[in-house]
Every structure is written in C-alpha cells, then in structure tokens.
PDB file of N, CA and C in Angstrom:
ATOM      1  N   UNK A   1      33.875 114.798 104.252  1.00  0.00           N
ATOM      2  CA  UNK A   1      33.184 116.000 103.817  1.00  0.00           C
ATOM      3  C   UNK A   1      33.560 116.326 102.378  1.00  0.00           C
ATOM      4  N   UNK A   2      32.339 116.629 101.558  1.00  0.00           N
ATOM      5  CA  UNK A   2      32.905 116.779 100.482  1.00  0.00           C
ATOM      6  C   UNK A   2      32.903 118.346 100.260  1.00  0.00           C
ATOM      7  N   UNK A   3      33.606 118.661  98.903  1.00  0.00           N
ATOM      8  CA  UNK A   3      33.763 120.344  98.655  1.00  0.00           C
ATOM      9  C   UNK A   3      32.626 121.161  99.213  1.00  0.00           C
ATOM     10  N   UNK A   4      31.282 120.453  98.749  1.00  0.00           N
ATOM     11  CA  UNK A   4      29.886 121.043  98.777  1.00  0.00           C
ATOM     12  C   UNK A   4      30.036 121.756  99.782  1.00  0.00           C
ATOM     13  N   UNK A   5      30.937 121.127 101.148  1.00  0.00           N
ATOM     14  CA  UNK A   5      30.357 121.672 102.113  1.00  0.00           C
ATOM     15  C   UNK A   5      31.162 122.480 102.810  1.00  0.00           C
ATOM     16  N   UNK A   6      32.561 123.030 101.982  1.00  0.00           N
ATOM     17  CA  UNK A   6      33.407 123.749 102.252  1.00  0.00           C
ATOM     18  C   UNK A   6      33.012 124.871 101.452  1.00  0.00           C
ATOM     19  N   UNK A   7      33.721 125.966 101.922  1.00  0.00           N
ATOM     20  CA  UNK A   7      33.713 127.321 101.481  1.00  0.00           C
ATOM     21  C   UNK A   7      34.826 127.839 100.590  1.00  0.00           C
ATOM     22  N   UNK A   8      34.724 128.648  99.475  1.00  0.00           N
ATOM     23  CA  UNK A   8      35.484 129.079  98.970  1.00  0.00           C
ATOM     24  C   UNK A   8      36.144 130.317  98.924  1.00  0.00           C
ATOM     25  N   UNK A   9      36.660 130.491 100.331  1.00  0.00           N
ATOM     26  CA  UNK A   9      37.023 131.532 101.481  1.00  0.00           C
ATOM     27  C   UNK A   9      38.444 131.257 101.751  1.00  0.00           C
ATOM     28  N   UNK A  10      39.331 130.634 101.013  1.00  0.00           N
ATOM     29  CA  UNK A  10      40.869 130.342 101.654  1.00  0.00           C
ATOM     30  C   UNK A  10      41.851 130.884 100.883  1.00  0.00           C
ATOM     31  N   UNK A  11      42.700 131.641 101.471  1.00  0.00           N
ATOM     32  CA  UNK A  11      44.183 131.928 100.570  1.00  0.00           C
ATOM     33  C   UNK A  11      45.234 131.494 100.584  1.00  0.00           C
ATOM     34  N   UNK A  12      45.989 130.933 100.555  1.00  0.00           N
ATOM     35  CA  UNK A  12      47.212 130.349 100.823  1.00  0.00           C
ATOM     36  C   UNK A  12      48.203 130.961 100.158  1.00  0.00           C
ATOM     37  N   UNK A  13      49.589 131.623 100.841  1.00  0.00           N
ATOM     38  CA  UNK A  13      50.466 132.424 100.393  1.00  0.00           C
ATOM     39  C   UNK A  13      51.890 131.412 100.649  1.00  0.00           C
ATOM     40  N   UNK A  14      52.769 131.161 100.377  1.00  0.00           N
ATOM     41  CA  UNK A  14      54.082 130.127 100.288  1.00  0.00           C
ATOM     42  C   UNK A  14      55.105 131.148  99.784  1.00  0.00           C
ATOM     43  N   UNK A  15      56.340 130.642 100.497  1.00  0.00           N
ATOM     44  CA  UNK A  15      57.781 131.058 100.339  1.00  0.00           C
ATOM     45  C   UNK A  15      58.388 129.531 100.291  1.00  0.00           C
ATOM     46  N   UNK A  16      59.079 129.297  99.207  1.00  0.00           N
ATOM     47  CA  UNK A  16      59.617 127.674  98.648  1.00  0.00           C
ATOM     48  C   UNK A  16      61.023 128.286  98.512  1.00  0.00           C
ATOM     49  N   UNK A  17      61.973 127.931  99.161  1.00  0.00           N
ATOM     50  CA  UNK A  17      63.497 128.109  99.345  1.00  0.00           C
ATOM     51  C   UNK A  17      63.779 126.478  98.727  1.00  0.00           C
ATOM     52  N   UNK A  18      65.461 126.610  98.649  1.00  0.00           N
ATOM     53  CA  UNK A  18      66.085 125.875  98.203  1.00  0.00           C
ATOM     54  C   UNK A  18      66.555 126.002  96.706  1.00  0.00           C
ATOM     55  N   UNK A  19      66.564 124.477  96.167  1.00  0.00           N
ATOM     56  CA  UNK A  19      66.896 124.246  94.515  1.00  0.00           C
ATOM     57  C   UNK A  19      65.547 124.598  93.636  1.00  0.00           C
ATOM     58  N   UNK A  20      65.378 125.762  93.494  1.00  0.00           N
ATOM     59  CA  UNK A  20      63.750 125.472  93.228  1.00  0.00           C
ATOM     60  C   UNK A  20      63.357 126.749  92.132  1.00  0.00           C
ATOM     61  N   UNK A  21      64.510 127.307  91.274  1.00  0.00           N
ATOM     62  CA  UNK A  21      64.851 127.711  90.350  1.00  0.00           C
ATOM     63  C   UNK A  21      65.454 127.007  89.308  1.00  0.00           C
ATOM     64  N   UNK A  22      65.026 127.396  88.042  1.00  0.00           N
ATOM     65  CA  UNK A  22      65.931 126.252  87.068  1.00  0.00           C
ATOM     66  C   UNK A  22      65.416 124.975  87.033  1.00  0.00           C
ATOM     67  N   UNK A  23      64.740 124.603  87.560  1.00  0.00           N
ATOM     68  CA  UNK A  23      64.171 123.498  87.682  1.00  0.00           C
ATOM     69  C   UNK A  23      62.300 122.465  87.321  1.00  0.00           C
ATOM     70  N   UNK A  24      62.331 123.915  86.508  1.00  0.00           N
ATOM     71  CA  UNK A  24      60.648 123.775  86.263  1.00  0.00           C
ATOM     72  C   UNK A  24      59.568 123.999  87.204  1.00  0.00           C
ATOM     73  N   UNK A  25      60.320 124.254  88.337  1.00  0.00           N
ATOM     74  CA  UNK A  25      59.268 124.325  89.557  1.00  0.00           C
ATOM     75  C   UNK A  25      57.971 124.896  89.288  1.00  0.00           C
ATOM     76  N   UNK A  26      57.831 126.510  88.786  1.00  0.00           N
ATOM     77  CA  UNK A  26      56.538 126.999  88.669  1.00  0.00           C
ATOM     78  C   UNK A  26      56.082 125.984  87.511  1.00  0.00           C
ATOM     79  N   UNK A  27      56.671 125.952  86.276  1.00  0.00           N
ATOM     80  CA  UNK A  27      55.672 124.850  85.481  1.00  0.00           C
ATOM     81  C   UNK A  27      54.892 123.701  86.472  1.00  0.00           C
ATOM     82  N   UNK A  28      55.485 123.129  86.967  1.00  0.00           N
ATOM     83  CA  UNK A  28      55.277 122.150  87.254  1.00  0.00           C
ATOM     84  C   UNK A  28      54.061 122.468  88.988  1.00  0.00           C
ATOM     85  N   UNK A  29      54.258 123.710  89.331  1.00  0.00           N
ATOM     86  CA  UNK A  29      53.345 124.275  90.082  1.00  0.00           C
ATOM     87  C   UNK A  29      51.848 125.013  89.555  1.00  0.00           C
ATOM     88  N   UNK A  30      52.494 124.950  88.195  1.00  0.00           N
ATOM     89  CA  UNK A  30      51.082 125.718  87.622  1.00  0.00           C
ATOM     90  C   UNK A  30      50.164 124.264  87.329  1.00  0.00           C
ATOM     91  N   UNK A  31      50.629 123.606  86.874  1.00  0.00           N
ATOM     92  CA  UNK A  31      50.092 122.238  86.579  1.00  0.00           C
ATOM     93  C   UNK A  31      49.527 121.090  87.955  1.00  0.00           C
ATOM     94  N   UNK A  32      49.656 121.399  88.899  1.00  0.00           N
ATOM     95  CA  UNK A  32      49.384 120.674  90.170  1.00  0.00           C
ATOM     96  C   UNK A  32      47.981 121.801  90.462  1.00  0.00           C
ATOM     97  N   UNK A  33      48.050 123.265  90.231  1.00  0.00           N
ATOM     98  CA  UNK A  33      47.641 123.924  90.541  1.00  0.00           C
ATOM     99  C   UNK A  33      45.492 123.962  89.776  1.00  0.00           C
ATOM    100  N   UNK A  34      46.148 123.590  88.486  1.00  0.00           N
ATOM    101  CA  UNK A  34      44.805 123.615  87.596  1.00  0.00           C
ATOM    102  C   UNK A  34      44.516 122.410  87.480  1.00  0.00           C
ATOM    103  N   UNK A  35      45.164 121.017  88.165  1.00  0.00           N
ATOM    104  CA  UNK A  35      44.547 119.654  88.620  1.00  0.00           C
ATOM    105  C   UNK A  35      43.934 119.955  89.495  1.00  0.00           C
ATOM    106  N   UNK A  36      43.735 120.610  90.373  1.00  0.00           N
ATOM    107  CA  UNK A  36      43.584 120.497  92.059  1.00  0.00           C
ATOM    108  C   UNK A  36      42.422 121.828  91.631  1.00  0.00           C
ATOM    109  N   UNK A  37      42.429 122.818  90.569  1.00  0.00           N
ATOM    110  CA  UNK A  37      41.547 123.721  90.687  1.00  0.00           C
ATOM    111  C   UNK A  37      41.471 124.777  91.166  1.00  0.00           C
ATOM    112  N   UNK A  38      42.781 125.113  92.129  1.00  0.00           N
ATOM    113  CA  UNK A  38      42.596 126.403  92.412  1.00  0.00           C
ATOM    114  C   UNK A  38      43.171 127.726  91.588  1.00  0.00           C
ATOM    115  N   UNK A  39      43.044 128.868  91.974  1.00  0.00           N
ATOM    116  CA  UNK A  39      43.517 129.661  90.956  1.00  0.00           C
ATOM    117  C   UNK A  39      44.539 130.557  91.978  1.00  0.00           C
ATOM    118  N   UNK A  40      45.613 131.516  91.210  1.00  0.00           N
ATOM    119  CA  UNK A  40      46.457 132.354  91.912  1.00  0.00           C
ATOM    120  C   UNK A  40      47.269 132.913  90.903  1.00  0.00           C
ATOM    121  N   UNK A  41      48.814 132.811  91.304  1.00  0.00           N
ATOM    122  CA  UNK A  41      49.799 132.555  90.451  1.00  0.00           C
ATOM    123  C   UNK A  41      51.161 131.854  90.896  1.00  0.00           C
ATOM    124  N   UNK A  42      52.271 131.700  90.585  1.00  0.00           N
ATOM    125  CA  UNK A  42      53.424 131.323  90.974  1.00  0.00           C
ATOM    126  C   UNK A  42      54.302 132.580  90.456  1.00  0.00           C
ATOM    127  N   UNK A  43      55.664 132.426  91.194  1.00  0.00           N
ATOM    128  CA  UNK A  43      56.510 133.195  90.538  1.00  0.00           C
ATOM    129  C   UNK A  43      57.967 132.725  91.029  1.00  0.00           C
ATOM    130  N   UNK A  44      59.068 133.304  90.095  1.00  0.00           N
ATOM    131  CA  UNK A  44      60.773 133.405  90.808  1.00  0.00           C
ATOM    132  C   UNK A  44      60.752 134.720  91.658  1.00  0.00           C
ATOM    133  N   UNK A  45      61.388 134.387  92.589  1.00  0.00           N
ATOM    134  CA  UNK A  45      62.089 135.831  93.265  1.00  0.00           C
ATOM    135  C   UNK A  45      63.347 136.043  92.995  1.00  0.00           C
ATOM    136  N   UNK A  46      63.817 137.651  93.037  1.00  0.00           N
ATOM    137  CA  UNK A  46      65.159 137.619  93.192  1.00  0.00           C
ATOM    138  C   UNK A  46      66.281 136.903  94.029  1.00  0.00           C
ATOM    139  N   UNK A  47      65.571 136.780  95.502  1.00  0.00           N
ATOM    140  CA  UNK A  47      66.193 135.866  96.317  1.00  0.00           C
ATOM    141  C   UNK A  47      66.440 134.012  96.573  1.00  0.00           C
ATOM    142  N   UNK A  48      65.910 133.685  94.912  1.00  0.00           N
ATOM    143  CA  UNK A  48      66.488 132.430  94.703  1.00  0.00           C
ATOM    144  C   UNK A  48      65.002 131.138  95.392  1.00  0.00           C
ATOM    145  N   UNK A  49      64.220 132.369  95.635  1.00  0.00           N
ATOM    146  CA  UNK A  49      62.579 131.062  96.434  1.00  0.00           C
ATOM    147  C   UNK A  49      61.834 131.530  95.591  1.00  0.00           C
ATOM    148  N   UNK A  50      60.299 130.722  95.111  1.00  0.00           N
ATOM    149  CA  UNK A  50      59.525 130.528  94.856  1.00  0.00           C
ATOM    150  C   UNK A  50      58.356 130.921  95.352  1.00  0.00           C
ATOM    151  N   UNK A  51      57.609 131.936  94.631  1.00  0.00           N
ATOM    152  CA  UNK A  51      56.339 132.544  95.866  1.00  0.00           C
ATOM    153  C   UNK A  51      55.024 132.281  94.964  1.00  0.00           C
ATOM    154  N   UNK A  52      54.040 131.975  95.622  1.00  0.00           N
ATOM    155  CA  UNK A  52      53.166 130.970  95.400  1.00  0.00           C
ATOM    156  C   UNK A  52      51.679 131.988  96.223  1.00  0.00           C
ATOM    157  N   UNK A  53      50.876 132.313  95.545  1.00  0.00           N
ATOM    158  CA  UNK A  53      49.529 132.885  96.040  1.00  0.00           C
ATOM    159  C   UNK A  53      48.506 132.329  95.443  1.00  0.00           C
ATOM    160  N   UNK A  54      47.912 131.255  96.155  1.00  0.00           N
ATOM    161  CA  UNK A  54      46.349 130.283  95.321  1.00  0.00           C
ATOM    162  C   UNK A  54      45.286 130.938  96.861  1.00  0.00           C
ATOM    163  N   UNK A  55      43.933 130.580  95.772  1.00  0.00           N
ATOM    164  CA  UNK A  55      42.691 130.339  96.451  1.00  0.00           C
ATOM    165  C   UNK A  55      41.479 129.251  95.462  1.00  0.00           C
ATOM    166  N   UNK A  56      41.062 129.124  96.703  1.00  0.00           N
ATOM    167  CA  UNK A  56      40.351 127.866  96.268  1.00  0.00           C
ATOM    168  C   UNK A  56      40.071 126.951  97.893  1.00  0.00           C
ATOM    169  N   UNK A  57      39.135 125.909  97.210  1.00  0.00           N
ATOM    170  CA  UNK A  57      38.695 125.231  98.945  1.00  0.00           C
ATOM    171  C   UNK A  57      40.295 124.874  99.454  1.00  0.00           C
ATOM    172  N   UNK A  58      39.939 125.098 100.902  1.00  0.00           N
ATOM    173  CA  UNK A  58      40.676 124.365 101.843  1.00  0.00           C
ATOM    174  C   UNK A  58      41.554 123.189 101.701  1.00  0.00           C
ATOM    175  N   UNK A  59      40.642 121.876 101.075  1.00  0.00           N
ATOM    176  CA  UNK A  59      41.521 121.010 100.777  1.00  0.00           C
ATOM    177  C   UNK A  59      42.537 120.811  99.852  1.00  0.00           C
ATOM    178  N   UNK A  60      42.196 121.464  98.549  1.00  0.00           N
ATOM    179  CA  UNK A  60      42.962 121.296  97.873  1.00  0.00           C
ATOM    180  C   UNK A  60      43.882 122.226  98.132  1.00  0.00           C
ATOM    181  N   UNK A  61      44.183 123.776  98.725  1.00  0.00           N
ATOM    182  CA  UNK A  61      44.951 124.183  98.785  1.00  0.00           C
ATOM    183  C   UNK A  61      46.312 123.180 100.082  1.00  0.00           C
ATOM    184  N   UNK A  62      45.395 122.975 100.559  1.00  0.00           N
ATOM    185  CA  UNK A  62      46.333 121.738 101.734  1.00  0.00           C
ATOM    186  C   UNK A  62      47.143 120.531 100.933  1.00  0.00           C
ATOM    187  N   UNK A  63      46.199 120.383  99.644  1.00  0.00           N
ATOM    188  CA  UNK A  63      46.906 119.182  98.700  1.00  0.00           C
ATOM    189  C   UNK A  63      48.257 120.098  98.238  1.00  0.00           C
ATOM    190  N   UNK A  64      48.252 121.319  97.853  1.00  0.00           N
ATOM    191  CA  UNK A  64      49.086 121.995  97.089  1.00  0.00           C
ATOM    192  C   UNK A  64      50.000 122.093  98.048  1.00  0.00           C
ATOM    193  N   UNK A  65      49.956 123.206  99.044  1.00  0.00           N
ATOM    194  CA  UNK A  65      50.868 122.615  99.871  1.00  0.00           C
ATOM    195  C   UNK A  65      52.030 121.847 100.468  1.00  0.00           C
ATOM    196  N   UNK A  66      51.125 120.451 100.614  1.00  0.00           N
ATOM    197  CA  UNK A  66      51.819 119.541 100.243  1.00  0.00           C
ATOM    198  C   UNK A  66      52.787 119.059  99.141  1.00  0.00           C
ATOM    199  N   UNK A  67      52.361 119.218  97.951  1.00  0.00           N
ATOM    200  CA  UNK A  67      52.788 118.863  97.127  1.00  0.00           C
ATOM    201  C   UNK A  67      54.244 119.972  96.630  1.00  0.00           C
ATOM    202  N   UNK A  68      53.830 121.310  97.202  1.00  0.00           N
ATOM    203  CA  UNK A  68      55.123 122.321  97.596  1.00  0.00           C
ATOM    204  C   UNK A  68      56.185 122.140  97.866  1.00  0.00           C
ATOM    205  N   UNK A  69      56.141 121.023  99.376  1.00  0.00           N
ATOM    206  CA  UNK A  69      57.315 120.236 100.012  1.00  0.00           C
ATOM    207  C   UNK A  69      58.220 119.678  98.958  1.00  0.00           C
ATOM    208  N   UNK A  70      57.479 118.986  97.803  1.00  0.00           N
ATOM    209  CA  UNK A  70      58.804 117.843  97.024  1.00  0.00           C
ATOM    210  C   UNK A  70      58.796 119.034  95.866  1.00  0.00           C
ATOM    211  N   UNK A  71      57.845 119.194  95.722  1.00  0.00           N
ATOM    212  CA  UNK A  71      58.044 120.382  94.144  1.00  0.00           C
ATOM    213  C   UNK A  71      58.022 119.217  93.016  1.00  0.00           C
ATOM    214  N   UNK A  72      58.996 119.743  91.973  1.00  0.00           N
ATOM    215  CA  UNK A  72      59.077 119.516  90.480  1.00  0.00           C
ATOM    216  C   UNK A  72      60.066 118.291  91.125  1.00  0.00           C
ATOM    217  N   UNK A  73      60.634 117.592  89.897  1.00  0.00           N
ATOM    218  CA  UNK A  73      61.047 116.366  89.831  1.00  0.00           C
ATOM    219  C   UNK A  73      62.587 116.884  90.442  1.00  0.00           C
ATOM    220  N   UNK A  74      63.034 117.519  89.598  1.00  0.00           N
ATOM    221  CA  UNK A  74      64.496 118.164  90.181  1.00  0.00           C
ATOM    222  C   UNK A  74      64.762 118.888  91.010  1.00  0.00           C
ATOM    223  N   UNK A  75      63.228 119.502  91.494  1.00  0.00           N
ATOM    224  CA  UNK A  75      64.016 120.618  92.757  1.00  0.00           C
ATOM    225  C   UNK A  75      64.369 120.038  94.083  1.00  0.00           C
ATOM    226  N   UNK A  76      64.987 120.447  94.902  1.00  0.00           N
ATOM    227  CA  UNK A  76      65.458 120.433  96.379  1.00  0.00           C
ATOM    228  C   UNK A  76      65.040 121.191  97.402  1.00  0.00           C
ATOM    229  N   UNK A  77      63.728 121.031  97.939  1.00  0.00           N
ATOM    230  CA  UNK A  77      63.260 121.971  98.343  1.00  0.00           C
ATOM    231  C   UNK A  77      63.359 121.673  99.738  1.00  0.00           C
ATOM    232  N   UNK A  78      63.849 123.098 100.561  1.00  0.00           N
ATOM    233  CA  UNK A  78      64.623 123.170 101.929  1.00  0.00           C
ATOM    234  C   UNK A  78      63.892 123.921 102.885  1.00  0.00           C
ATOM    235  N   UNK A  79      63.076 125.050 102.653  1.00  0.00           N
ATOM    236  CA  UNK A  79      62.063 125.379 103.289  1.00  0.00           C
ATOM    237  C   UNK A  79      60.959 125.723 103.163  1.00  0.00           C
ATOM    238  N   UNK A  80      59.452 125.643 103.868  1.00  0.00           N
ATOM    239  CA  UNK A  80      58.360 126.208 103.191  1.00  0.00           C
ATOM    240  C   UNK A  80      57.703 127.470 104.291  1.00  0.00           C
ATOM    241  N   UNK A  81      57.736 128.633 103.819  1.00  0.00           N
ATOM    242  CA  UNK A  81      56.968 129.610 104.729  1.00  0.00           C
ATOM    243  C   UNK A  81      55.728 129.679 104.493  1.00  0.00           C
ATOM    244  N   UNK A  82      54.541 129.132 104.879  1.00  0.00           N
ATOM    245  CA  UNK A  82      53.116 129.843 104.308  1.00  0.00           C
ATOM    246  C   UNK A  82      52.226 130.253 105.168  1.00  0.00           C
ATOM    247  N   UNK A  83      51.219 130.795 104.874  1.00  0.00           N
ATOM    248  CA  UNK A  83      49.991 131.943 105.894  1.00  0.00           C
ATOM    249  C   UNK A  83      48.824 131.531 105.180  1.00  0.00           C
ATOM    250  N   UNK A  84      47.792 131.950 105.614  1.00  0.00           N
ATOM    251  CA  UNK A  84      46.633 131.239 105.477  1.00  0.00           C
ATOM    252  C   UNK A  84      45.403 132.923 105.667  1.00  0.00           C
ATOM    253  N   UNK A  85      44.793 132.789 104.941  1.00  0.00           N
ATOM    254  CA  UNK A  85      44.007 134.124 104.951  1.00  0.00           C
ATOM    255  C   UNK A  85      42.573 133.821 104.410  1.00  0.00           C
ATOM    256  N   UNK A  86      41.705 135.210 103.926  1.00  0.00           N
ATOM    257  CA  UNK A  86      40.664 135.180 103.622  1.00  0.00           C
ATOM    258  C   UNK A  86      40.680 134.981 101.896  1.00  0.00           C
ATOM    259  N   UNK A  87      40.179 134.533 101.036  1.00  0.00           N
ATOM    260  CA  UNK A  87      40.473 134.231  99.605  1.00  0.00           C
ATOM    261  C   UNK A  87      39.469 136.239  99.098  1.00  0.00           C
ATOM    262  N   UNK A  88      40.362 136.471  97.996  1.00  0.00           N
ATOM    263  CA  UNK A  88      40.087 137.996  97.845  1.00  0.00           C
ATOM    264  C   UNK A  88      38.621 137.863  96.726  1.00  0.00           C
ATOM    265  N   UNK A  89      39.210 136.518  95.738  1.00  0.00           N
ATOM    266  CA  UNK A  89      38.679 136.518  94.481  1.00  0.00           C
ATOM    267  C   UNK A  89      38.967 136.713  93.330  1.00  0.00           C
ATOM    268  N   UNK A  90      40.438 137.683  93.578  1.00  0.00           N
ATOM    269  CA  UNK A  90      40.616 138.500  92.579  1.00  0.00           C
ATOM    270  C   UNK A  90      41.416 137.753  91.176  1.00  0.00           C
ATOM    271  N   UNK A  91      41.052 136.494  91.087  1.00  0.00           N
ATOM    272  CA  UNK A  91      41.982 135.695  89.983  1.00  0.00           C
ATOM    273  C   UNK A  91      40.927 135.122  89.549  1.00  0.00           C
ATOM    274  N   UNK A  92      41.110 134.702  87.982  1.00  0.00           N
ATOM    275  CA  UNK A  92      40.198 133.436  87.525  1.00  0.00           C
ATOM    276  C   UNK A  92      40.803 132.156  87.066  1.00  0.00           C
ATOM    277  N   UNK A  93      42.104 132.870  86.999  1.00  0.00           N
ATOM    278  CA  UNK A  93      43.033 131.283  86.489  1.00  0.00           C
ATOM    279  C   UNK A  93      43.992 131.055  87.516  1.00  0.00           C
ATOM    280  N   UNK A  94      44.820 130.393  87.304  1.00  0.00           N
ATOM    281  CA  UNK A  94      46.392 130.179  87.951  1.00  0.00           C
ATOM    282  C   UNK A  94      47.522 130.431  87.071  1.00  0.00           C
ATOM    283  N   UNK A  95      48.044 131.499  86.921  1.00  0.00           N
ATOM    284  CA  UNK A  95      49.196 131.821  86.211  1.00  0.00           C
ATOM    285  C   UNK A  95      50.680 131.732  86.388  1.00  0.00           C
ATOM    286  N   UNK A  96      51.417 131.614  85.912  1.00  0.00           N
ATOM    287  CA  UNK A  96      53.010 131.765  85.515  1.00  0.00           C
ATOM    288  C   UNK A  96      53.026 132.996  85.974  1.00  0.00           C
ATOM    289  N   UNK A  97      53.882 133.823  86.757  1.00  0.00           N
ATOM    290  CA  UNK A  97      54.227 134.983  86.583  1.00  0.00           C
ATOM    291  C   UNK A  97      56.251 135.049  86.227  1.00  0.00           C
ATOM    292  N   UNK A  98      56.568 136.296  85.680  1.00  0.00           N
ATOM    293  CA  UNK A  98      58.100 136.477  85.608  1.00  0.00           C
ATOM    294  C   UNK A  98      58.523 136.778  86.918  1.00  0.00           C
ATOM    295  N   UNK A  99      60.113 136.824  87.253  1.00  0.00           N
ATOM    296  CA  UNK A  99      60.634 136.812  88.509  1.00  0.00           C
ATOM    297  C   UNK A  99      59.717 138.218  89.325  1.00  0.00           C
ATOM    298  N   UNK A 100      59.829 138.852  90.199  1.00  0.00           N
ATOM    299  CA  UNK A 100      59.171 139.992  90.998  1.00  0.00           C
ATOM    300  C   UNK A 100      59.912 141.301  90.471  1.00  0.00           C
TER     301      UNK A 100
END
C-alpha cells in the first residue's frame, strides 16, 4: 500500500530513556524526522529522556519509531514509552525544542 492510500490522521508521542542526552540524539532525531517527512518536535527533559511528538502517515511514523530504539550513533537507549492518537495538525515542520 502506498501513502496514497493512507491517511494523514496519526500522532505518535515517545518517552526515550537511557544515554540519550549529550549525545546528539534530538539532532539526529530531527534529521530522521524531515527524511521520513513527518512534522512535530523533539525535546530534553529534566528527567534525563527524550520526548518526541510527530504526525504524519502511519508508516513513516512506525519507521521513526523504530529508528527511536537505536537513536543517534552514541546514545544507549534503554526504554521506549509511546501512544498513538489522532494527528491535531497543529505543526508544519519538525523542530528542535530546549529542555521542558
């Protein structure tokens, strides 16, 4: 199935624990992010994880996802929390954000 025939109705929300500060992670999440096309943002938390809000089709958010698990070249990434929702709209790019 190609995109055509998917909807652009998906949100995908992520909690990325581990080594995953210091490590380029959001760069390197913003950049997987505007290959793949979807839009959101990334950010640091105070609590040392990585929080991650894209929309865009289905698949590619499933590619991102994925690609969540290993992260950036240096990170160590130990757990992934994510939820799955209705896409709002409310972004046009995929941004960097500062810690929360």
């Amino acid at each position: 199935m190609g995109k055509a025939s998917t909807s652009l109705s998906k949100r995908l929300h992520v909690f990325v624990s581990g080594r995953v500060q210091g490590v380029f992670f959001r760069n390197y999440t913003r950049s997987k992010a505007l290959e793949l096309g979807v839009t959101g943002w990334v950010r640091n938390r105070r609590d040392g994880r990585v929080e991650v809000t894209a929309e865009g089709y289905q698949e590619d958010l499933e590619a991102l996802l994925k690609w969540l698990h290993t992260g950036s070249p240096e990170a160590d990434v130990a757990g992934i929390e994510s939820s799955w929702g209705a896409a709002t709209g409310e972004y046009d790019a995929f941004e960097m954000l500062w810690t929360e």
